[in-house]
PDB file of N, CA and C in Angstrom:
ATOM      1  N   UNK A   1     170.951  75.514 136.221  1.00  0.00           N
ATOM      2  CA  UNK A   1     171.100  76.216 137.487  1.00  0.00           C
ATOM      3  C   UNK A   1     170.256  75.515 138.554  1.00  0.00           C
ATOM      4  N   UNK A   2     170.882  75.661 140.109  1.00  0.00           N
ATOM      5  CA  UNK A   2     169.609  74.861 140.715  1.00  0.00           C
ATOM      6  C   UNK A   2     168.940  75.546 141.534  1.00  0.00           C
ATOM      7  N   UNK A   3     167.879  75.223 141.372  1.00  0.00           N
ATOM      8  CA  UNK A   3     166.947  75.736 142.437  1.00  0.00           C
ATOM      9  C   UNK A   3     167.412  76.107 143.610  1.00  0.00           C
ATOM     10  N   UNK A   4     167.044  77.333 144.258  1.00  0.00           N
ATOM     11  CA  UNK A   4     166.987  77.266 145.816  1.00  0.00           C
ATOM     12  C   UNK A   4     166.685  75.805 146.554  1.00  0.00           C
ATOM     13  N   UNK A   5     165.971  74.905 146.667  1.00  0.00           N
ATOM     14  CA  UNK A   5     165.457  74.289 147.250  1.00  0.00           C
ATOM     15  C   UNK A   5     166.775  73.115 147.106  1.00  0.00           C
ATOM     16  N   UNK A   6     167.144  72.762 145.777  1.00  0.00           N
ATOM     17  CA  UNK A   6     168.382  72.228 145.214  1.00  0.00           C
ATOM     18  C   UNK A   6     169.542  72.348 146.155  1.00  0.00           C
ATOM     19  N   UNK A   7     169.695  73.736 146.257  1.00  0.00           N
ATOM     20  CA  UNK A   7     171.253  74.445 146.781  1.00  0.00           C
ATOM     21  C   UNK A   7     170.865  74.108 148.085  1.00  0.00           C
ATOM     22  N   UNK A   8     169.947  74.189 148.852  1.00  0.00           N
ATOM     23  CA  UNK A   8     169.819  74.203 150.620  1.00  0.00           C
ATOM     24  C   UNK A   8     169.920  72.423 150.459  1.00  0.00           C
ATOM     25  N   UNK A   9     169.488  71.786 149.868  1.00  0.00           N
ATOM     26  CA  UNK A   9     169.347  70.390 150.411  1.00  0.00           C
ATOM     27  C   UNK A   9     170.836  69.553 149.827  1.00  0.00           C
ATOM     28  N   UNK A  10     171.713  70.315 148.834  1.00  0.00           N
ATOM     29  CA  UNK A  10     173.443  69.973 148.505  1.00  0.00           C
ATOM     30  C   UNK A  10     173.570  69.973 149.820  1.00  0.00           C
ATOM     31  N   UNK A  11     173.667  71.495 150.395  1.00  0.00           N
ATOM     32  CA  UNK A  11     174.491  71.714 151.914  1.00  0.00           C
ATOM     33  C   UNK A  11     173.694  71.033 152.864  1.00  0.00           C
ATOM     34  N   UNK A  12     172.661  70.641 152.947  1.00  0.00           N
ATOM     35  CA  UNK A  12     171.825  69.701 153.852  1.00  0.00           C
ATOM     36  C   UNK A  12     172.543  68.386 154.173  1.00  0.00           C
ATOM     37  N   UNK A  13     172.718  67.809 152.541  1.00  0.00           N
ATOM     38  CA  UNK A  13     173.188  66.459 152.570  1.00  0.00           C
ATOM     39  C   UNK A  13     175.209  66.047 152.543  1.00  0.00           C
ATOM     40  N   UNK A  14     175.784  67.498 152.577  1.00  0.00           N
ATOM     41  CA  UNK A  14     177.316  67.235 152.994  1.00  0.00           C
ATOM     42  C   UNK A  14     177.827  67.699 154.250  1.00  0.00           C
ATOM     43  N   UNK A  15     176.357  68.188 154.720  1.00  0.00           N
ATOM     44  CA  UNK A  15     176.802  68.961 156.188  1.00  0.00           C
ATOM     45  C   UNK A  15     176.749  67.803 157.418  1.00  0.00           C
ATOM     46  N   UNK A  16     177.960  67.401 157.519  1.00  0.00           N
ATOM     47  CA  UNK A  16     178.261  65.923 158.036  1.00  0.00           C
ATOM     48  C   UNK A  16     179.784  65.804 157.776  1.00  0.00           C
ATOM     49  N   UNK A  17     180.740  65.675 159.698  1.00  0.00           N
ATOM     50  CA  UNK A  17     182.147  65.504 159.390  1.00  0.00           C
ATOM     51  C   UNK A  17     182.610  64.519 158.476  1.00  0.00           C
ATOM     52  N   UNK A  18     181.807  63.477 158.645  1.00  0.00           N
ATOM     53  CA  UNK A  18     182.281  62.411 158.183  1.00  0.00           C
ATOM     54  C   UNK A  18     181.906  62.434 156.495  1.00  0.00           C
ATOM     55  N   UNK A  19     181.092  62.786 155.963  1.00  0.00           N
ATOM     56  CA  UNK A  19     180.881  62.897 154.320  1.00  0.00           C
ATOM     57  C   UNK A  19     181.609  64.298 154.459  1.00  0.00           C
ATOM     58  N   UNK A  20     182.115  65.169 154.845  1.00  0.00           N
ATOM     59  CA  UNK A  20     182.810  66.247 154.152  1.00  0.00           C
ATOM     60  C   UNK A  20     184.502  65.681 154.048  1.00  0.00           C
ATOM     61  N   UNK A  21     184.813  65.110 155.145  1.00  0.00           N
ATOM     62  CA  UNK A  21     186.075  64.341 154.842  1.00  0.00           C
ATOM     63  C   UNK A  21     186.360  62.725 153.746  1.00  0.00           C
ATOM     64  N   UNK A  22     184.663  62.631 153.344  1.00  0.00           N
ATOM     65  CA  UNK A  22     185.238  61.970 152.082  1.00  0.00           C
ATOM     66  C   UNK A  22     185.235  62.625 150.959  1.00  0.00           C
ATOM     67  N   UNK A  23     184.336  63.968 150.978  1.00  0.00           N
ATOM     68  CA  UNK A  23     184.395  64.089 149.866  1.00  0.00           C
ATOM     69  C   UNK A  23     185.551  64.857 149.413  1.00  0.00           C
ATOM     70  N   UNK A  24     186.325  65.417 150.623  1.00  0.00           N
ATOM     71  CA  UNK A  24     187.629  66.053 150.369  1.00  0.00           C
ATOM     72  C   UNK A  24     188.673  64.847 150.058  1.00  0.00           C
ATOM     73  N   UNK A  25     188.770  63.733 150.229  1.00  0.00           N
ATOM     74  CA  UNK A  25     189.697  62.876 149.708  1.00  0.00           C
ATOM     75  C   UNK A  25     189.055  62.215 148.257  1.00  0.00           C
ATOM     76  N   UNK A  26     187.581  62.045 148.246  1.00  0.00           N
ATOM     77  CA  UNK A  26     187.494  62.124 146.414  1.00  0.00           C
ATOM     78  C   UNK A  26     187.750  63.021 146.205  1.00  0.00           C
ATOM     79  N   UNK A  27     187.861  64.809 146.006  1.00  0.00           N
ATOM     80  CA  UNK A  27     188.693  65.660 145.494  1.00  0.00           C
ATOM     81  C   UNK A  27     189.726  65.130 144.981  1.00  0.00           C
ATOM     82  N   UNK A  28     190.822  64.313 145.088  1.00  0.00           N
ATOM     83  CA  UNK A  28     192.050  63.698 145.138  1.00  0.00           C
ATOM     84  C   UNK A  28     192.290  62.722 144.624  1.00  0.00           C
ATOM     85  N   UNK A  29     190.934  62.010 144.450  1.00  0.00           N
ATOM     86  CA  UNK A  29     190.494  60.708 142.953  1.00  0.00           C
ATOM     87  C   UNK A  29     189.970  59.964 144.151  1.00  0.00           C
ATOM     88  N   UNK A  30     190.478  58.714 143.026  1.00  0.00           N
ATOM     89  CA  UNK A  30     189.479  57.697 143.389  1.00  0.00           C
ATOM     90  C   UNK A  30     189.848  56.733 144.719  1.00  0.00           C
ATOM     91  N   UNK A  31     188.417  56.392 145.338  1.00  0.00           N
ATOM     92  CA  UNK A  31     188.678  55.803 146.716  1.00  0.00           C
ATOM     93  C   UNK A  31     187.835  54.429 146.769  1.00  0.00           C
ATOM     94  N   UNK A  32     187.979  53.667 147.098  1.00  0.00           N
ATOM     95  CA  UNK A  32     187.082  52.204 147.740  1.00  0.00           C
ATOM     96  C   UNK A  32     186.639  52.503 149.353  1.00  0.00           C
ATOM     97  N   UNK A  33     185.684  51.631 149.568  1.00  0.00           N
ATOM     98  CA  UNK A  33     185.665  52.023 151.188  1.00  0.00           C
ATOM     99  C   UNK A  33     186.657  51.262 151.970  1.00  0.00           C
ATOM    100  N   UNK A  34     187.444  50.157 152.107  1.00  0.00           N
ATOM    101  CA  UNK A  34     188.410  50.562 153.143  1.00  0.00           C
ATOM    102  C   UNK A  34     189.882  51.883 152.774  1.00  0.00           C
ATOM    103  N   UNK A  35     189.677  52.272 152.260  1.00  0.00           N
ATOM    104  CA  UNK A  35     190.232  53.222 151.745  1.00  0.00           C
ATOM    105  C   UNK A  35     190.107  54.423 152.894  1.00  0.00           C
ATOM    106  N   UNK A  36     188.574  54.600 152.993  1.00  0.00           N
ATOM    107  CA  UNK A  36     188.176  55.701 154.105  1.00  0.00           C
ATOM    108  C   UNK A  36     188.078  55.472 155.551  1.00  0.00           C
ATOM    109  N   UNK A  37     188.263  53.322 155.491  1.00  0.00           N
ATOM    110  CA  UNK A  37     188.143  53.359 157.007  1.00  0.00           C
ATOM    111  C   UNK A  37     189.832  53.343 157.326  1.00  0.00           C
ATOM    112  N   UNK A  38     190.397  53.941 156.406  1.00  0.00           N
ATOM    113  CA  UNK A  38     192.021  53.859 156.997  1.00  0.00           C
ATOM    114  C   UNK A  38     191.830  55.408 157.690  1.00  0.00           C
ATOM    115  N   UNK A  39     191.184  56.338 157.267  1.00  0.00           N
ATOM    116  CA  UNK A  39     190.882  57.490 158.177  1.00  0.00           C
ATOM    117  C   UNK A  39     189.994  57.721 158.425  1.00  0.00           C
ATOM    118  N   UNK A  40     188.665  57.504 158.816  1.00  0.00           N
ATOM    119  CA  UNK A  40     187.550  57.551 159.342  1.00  0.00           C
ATOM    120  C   UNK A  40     187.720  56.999 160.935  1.00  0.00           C
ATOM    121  N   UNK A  41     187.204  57.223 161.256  1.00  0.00           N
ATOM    122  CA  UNK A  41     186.866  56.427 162.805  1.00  0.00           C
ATOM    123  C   UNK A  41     185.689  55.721 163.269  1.00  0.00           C
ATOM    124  N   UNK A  42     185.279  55.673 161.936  1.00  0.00           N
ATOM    125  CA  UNK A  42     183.608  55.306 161.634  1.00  0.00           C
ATOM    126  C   UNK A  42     183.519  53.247 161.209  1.00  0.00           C
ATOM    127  N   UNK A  43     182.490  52.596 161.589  1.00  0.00           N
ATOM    128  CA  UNK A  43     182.561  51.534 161.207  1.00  0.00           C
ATOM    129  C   UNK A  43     182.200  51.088 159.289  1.00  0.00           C
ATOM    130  N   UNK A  44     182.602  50.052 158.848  1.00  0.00           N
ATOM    131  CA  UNK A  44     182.441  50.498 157.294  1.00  0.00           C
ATOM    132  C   UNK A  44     180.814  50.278 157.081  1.00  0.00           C
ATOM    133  N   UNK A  45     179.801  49.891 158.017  1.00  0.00           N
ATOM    134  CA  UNK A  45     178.433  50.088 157.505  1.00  0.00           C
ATOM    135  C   UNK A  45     178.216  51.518 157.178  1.00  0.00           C
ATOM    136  N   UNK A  46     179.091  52.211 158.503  1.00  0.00           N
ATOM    137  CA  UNK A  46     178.407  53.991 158.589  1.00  0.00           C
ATOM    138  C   UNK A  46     179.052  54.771 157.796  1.00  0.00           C
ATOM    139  N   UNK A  47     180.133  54.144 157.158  1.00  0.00           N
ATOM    140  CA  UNK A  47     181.070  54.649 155.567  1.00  0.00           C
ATOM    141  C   UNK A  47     179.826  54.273 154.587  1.00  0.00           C
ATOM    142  N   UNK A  48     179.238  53.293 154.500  1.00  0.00           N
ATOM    143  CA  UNK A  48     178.359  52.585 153.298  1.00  0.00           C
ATOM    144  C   UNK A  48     177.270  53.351 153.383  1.00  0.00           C
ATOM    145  N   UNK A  49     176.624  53.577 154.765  1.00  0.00           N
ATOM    146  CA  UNK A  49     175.462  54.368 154.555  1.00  0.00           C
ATOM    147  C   UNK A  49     176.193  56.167 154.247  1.00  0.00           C
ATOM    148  N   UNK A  50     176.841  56.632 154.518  1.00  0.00           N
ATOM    149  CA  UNK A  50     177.441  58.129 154.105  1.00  0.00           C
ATOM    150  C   UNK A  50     177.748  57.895 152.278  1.00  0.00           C
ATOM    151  N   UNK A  51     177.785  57.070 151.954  1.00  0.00           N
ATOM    152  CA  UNK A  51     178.329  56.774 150.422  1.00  0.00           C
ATOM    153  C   UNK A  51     177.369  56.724 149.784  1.00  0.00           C
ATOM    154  N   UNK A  52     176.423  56.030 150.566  1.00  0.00           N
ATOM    155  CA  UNK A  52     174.951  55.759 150.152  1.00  0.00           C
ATOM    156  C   UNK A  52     174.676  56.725 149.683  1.00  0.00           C
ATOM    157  N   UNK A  53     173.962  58.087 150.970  1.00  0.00           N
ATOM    158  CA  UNK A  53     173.365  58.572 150.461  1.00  0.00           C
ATOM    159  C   UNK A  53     173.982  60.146 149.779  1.00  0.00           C
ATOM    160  N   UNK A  54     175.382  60.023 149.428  1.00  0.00           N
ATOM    161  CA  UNK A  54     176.152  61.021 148.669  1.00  0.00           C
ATOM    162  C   UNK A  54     175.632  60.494 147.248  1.00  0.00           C
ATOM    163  N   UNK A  55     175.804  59.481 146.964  1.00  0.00           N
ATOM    164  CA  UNK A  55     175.322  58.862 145.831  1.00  0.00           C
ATOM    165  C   UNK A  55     173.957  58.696 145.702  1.00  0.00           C
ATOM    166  N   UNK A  56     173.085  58.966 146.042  1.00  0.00           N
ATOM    167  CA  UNK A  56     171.332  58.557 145.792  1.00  0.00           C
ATOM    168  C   UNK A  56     171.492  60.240 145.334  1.00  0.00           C
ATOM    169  N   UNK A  57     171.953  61.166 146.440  1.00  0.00           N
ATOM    170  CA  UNK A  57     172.185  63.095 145.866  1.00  0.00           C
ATOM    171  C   UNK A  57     172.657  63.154 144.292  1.00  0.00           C
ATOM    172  N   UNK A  58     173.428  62.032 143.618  1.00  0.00           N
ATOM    173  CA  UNK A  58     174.360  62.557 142.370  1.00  0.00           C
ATOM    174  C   UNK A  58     175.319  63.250 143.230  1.00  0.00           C
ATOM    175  N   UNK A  59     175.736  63.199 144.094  1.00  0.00           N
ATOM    176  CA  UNK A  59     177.136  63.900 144.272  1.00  0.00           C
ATOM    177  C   UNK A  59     178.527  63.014 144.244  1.00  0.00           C
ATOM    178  N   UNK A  60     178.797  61.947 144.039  1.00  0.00           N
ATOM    179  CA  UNK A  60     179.543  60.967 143.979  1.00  0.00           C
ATOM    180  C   UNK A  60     178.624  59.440 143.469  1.00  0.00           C
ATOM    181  N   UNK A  61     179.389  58.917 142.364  1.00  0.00           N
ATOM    182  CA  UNK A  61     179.043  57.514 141.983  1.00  0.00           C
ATOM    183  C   UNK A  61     180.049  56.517 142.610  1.00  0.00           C
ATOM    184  N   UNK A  62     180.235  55.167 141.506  1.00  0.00           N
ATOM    185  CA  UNK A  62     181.179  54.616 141.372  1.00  0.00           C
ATOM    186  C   UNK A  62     181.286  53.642 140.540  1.00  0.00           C
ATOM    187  N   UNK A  63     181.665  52.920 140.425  1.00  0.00           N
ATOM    188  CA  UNK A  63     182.111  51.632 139.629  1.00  0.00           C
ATOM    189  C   UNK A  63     182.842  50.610 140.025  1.00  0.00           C
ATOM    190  N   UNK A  64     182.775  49.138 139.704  1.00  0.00           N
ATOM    191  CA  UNK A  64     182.974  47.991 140.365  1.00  0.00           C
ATOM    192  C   UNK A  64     184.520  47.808 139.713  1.00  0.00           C
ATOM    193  N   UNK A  65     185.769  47.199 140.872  1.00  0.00           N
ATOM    194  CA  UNK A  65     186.832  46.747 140.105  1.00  0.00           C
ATOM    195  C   UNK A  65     186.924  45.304 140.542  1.00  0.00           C
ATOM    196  N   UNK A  66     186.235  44.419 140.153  1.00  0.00           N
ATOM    197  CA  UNK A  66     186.044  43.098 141.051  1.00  0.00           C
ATOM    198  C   UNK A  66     185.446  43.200 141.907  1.00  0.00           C
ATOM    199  N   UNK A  67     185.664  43.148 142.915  1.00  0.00           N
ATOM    200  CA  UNK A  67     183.971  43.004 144.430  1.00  0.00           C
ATOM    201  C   UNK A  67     184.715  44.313 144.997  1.00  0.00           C
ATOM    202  N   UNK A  68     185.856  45.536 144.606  1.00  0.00           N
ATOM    203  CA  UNK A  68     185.363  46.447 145.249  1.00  0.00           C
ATOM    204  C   UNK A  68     184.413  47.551 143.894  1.00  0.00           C
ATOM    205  N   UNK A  69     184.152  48.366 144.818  1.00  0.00           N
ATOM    206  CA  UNK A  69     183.302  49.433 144.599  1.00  0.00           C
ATOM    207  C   UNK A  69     184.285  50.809 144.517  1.00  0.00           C
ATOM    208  N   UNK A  70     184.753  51.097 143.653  1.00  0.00           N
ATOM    209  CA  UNK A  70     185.590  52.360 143.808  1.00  0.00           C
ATOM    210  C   UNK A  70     184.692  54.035 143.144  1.00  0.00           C
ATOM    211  N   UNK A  71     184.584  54.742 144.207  1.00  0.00           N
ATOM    212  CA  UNK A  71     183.862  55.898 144.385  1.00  0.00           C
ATOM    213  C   UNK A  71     184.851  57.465 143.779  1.00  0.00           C
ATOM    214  N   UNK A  72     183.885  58.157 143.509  1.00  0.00           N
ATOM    215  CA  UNK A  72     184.593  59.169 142.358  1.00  0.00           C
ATOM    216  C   UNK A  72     183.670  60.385 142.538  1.00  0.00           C
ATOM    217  N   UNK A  73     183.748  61.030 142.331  1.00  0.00           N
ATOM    218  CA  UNK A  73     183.164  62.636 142.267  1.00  0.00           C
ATOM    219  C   UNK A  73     182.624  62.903 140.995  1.00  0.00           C
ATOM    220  N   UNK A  74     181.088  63.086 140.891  1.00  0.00           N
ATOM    221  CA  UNK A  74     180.429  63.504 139.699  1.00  0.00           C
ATOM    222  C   UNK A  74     179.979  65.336 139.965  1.00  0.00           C
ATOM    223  N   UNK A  75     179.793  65.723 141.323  1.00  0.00           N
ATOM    224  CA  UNK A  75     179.586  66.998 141.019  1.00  0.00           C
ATOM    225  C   UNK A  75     180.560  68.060 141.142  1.00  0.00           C
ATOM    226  N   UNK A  76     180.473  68.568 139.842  1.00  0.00           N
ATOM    227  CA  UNK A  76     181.724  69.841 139.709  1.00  0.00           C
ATOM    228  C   UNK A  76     181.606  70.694 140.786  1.00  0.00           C
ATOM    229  N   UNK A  77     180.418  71.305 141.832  1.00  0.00           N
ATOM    230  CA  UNK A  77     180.859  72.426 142.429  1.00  0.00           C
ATOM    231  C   UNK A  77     181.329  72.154 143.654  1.00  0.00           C
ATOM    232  N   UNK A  78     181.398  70.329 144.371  1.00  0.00           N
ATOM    233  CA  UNK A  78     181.967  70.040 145.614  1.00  0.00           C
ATOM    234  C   UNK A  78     183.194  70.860 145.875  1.00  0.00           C
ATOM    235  N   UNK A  79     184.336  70.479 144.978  1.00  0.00           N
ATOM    236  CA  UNK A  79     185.476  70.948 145.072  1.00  0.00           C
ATOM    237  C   UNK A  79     185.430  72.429 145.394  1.00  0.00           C
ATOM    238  N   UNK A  80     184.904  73.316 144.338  1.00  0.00           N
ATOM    239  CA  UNK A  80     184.707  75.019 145.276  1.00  0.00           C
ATOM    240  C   UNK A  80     184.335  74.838 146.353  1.00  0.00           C
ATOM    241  N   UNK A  81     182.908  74.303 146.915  1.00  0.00           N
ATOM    242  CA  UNK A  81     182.632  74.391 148.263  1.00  0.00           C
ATOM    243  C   UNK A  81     183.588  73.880 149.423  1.00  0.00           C
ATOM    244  N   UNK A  82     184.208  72.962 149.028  1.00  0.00           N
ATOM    245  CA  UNK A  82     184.951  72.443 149.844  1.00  0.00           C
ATOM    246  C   UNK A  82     186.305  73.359 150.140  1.00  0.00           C
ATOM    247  N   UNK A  83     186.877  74.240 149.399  1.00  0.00           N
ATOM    248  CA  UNK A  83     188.027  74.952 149.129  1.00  0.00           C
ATOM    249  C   UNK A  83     187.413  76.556 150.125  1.00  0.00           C
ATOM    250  N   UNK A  84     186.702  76.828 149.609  1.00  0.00           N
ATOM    251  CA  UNK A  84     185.682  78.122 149.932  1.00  0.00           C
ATOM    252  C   UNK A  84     185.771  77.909 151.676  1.00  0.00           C
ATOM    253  N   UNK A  85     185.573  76.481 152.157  1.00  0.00           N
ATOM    254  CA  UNK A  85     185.239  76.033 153.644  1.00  0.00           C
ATOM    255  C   UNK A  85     186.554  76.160 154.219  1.00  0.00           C
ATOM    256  N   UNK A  86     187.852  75.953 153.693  1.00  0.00           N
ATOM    257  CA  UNK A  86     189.035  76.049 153.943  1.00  0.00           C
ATOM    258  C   UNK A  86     189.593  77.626 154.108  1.00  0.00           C
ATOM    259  N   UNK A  87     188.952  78.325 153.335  1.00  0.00           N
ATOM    260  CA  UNK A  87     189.774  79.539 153.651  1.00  0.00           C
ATOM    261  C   UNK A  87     189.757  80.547 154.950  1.00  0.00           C
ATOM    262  N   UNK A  88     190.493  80.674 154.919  1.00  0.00           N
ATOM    263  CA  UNK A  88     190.903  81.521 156.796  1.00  0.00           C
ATOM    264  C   UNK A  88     191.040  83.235 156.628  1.00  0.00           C
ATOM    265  N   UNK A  89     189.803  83.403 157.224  1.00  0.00           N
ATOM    266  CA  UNK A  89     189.284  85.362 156.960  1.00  0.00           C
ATOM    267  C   UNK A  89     189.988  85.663 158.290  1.00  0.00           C
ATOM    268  N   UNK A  90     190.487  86.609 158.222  1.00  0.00           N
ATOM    269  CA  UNK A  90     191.230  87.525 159.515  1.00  0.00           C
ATOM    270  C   UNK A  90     190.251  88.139 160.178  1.00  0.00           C
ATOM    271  N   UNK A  91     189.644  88.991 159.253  1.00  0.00           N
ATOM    272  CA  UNK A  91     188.474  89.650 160.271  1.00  0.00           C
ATOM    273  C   UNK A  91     187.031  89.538 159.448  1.00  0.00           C
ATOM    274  N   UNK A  92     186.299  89.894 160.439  1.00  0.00           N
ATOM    275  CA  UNK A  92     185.187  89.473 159.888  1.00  0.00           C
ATOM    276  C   UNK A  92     184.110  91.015 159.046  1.00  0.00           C
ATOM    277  N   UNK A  93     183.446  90.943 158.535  1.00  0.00           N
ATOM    278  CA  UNK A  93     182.558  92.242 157.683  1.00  0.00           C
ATOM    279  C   UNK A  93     182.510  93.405 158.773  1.00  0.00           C
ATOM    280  N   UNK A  94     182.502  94.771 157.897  1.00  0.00           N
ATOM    281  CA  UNK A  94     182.449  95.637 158.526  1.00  0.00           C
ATOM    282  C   UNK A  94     180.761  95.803 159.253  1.00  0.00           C
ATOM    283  N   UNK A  95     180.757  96.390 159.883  1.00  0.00           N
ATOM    284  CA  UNK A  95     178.925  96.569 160.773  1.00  0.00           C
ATOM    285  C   UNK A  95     179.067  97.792 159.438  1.00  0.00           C
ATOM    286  N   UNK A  96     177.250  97.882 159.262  1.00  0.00           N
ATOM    287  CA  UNK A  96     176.914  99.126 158.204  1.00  0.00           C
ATOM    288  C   UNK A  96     176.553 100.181 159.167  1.00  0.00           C
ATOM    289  N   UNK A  97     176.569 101.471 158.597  1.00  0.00           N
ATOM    290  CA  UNK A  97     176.559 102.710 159.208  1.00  0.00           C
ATOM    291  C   UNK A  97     175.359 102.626 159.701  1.00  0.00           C
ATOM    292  N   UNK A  98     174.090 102.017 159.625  1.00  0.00           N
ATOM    293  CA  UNK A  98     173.461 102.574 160.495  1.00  0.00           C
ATOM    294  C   UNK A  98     173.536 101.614 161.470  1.00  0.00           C
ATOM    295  N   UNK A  99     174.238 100.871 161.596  1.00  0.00           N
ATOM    296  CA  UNK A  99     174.529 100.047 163.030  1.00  0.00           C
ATOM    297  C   UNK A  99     173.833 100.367 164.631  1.00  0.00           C
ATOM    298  N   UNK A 100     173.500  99.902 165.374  1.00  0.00           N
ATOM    299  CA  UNK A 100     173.057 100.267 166.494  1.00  0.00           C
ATOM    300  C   UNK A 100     174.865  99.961 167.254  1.00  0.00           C
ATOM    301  N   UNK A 101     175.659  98.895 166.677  1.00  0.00           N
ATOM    302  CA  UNK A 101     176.926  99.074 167.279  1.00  0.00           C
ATOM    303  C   UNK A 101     177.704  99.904 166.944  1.00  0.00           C
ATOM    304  N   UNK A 102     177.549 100.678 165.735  1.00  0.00           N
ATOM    305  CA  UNK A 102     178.601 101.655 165.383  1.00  0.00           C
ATOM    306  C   UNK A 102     177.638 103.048 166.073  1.00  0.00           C
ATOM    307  N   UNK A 103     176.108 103.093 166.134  1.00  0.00           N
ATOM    308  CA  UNK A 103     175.593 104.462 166.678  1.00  0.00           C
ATOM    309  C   UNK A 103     175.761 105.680 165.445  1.00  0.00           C
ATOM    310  N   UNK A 104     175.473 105.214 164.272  1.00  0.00           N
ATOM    311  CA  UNK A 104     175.314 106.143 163.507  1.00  0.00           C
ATOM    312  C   UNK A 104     174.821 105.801 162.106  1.00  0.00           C
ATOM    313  N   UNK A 105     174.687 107.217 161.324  1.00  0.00           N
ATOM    314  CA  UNK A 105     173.739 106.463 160.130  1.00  0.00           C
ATOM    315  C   UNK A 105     171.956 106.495 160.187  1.00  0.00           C
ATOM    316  N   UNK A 106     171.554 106.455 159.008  1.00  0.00           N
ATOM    317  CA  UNK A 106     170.465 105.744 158.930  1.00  0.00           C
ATOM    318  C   UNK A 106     169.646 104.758 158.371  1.00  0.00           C
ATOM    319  N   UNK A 107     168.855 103.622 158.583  1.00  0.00           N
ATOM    320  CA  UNK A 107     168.336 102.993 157.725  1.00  0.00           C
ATOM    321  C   UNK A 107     168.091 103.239 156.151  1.00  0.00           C
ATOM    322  N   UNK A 108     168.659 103.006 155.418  1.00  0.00           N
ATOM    323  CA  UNK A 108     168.382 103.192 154.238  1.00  0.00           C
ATOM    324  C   UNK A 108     166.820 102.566 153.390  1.00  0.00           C
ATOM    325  N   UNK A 109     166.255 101.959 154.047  1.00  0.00           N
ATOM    326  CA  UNK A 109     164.987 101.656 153.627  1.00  0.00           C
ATOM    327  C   UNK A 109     164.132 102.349 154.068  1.00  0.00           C
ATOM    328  N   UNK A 110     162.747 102.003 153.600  1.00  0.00           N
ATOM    329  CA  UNK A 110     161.684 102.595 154.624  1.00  0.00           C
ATOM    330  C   UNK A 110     161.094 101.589 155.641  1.00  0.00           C
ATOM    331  N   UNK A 111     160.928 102.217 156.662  1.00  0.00           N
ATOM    332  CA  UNK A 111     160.738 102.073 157.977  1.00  0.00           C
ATOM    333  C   UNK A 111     159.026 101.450 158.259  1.00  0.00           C
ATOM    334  N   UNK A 112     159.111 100.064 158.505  1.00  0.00           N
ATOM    335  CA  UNK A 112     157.378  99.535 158.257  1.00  0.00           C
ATOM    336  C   UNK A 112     157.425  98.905 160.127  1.00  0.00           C
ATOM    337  N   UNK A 113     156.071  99.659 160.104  1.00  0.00           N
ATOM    338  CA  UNK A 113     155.340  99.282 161.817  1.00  0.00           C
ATOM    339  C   UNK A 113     154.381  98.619 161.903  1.00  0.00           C
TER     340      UNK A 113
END
């Protein structure tokens, strides 16, 4: 299981357009980097450094097929997170009764001054 400290610094290190749109096309297998500069808009150093440091995390490796480098997905929970980020809520949580916007209710805890 990972640590708190673990879980904040995953979302630390994919919270970035450009590494969340690779790691949604490794979802999909395997990629080389001009691979990503066919959709990136990024130059391939700033693909190399995003690969970089997905890979220094363990969140993606790779392996050599001749002088390229083809990149792959080692952590199982990208794919949920990435799916989870996709889904489209209609509305958002109800306010709780003791709401100051709903005007009713009461705090259910106790009350510290």
């Amino acid at each position: 299981m990972r640590s708190l400290g673990q879980r904040a610094e995953l979302l630390r290190v994919i919270a970035h357009p450009a590494r969340i749109r690779i790691l949604e096309e490794l979802t999909k297998g395997v990629k080389c980097v001009s691979d990503f500069e066919e959709f990136l808009e990024i130059s391939q150093p700033n693909i190399s450094q995003h690969l970089s440091l997905l890979r220094n995390h363990g969140i993606i490796d790779y392996y050599m097929d001749g002088r390229l480098r083809c990149y792959f997905l080692v952590d199982p929970v990208i794919p949920d997170i990435l799916k989870l980020l996709e889904q489209d809520y209609s509305e958002s949580l109800p306010a709780p009764a003791c709401c100051p916007v709903t005007k009713k209710g009461k705090y259910p805890g106790e009350m510290r001054r």
